[in-house]
C-alpha atoms as a PDB file:
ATOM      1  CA  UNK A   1     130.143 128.404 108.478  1.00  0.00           C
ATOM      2  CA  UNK A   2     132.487 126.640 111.020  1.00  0.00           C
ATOM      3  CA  UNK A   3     133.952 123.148 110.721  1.00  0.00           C
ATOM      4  CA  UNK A   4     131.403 122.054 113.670  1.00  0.00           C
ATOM      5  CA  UNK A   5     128.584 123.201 111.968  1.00  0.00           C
ATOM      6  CA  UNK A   6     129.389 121.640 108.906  1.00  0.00           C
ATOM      7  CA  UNK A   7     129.696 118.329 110.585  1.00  0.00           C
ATOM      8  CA  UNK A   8     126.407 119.183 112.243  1.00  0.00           C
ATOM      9  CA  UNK A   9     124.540 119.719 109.049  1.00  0.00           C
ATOM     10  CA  UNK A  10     125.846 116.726 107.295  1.00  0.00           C
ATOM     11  CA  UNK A  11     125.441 114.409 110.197  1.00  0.00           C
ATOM     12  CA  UNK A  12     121.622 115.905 110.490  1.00  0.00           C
ATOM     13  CA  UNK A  13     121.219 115.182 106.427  1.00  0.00           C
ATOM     14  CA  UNK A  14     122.757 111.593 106.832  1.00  0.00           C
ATOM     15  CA  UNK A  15     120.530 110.788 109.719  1.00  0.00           C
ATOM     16  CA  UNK A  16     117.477 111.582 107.616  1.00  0.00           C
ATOM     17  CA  UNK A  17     118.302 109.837 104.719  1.00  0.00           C
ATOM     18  CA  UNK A  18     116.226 106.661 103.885  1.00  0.00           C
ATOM     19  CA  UNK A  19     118.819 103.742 105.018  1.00  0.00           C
ATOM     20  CA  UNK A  20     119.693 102.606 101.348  1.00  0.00           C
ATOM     21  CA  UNK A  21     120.334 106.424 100.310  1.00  0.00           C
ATOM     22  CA  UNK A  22     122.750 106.568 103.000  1.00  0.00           C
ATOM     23  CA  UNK A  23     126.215 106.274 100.774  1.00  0.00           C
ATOM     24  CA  UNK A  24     124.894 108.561  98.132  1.00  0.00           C
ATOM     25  CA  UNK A  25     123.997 111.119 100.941  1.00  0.00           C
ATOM     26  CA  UNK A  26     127.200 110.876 102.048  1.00  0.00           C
ATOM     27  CA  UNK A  27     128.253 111.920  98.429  1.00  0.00           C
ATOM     28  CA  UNK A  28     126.467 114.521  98.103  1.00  0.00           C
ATOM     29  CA  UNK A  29     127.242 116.045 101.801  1.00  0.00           C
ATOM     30  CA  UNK A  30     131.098 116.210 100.953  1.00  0.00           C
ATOM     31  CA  UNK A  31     130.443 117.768  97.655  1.00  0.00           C
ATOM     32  CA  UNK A  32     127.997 120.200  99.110  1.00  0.00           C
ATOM     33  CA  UNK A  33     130.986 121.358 101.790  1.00  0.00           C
ATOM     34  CA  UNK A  34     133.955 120.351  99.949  1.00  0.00           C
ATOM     35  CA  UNK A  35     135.228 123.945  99.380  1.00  0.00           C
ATOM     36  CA  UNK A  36     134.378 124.803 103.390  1.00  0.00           C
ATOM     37  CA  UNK A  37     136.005 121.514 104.540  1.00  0.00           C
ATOM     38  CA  UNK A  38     139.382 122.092 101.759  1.00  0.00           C
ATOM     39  CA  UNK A  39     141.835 122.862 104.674  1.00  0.00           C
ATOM     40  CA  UNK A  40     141.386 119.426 106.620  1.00  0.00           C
ATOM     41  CA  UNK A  41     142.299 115.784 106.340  1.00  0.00           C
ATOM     42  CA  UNK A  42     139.928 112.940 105.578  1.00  0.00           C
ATOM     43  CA  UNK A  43     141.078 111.726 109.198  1.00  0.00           C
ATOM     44  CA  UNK A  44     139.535 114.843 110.539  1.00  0.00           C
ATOM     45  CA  UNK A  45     136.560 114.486 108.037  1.00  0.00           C
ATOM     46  CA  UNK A  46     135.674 111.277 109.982  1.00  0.00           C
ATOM     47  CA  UNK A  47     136.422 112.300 113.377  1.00  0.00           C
ATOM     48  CA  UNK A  48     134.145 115.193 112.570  1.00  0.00           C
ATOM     49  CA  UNK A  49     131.222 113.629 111.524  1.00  0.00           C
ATOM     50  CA  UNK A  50     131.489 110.412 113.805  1.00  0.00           C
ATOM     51  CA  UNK A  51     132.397 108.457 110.467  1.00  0.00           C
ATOM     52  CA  UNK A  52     134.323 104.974 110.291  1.00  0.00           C
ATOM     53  CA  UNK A  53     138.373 106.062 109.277  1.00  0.00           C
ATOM     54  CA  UNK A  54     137.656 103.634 106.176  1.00  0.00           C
ATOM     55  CA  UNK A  55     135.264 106.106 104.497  1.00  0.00           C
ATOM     56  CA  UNK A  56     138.226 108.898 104.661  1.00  0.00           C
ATOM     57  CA  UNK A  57     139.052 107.410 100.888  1.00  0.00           C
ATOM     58  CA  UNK A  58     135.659 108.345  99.649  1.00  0.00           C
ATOM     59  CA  UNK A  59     135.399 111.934 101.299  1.00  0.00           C
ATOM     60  CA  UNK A  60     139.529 112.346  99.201  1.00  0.00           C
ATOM     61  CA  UNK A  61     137.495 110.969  96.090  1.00  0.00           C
ATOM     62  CA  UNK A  62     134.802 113.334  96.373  1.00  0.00           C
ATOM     63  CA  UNK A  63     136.750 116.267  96.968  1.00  0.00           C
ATOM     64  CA  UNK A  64     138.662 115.353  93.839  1.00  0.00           C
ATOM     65  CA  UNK A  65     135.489 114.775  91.889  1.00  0.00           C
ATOM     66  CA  UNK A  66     133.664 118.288  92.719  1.00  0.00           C
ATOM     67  CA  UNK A  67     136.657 120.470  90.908  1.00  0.00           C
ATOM     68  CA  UNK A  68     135.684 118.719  88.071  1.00  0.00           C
ATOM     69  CA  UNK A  69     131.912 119.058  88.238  1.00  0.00           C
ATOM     70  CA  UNK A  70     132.394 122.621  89.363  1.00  0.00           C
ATOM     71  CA  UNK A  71     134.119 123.271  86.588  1.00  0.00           C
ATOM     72  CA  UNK A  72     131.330 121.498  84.498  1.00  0.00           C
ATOM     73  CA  UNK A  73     128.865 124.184  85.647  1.00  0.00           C
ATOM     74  CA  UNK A  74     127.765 122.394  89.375  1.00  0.00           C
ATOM     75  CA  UNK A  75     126.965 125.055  92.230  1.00  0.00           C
ATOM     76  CA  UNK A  76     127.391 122.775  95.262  1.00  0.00           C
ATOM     77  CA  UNK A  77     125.333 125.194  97.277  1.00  0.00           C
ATOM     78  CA  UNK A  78     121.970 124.105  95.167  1.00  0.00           C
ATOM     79  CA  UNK A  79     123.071 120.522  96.676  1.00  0.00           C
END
């Protein structure tokens, strides 16, 4: 799946998300894509999905976090 696409789906799934879900959305969206999206920057994370700069720290936190749940047994694409 290309980068654009990506962005696509996960602005599509942020949109839809009940307004106090949003952050936890968000969460989930850069596990879910984490290993598609390993090659760019949180910069180009944000720029991608039309995302304040300031939430670059959590998309670098979440790609951190899914090696570990991966490794705990997650499949990401069930997300």
């Amino acid at each position: 799946m290309s980068e654009q696409l990506i962005f696509e789906q996960i602005k599509l799934a942020l949109n839809a998300a009940p307004r106090n879900h949003y952050m936890a959305e968000l969460h989930l969206q850069m596990i879910k894509y984490a290993d598609e999206l390993q090659h760019i920057t949180s910069k180009e994370f944000c720029e991608g999905v039309g995302l304040k700069q300031s939430l670059g720290t959590e998309f670098s936190k979440m790609r951190n976090l899914t090696t570990r749940l991966k490794a705990a047994g997650l499949n990401a694409h069930k997300i």
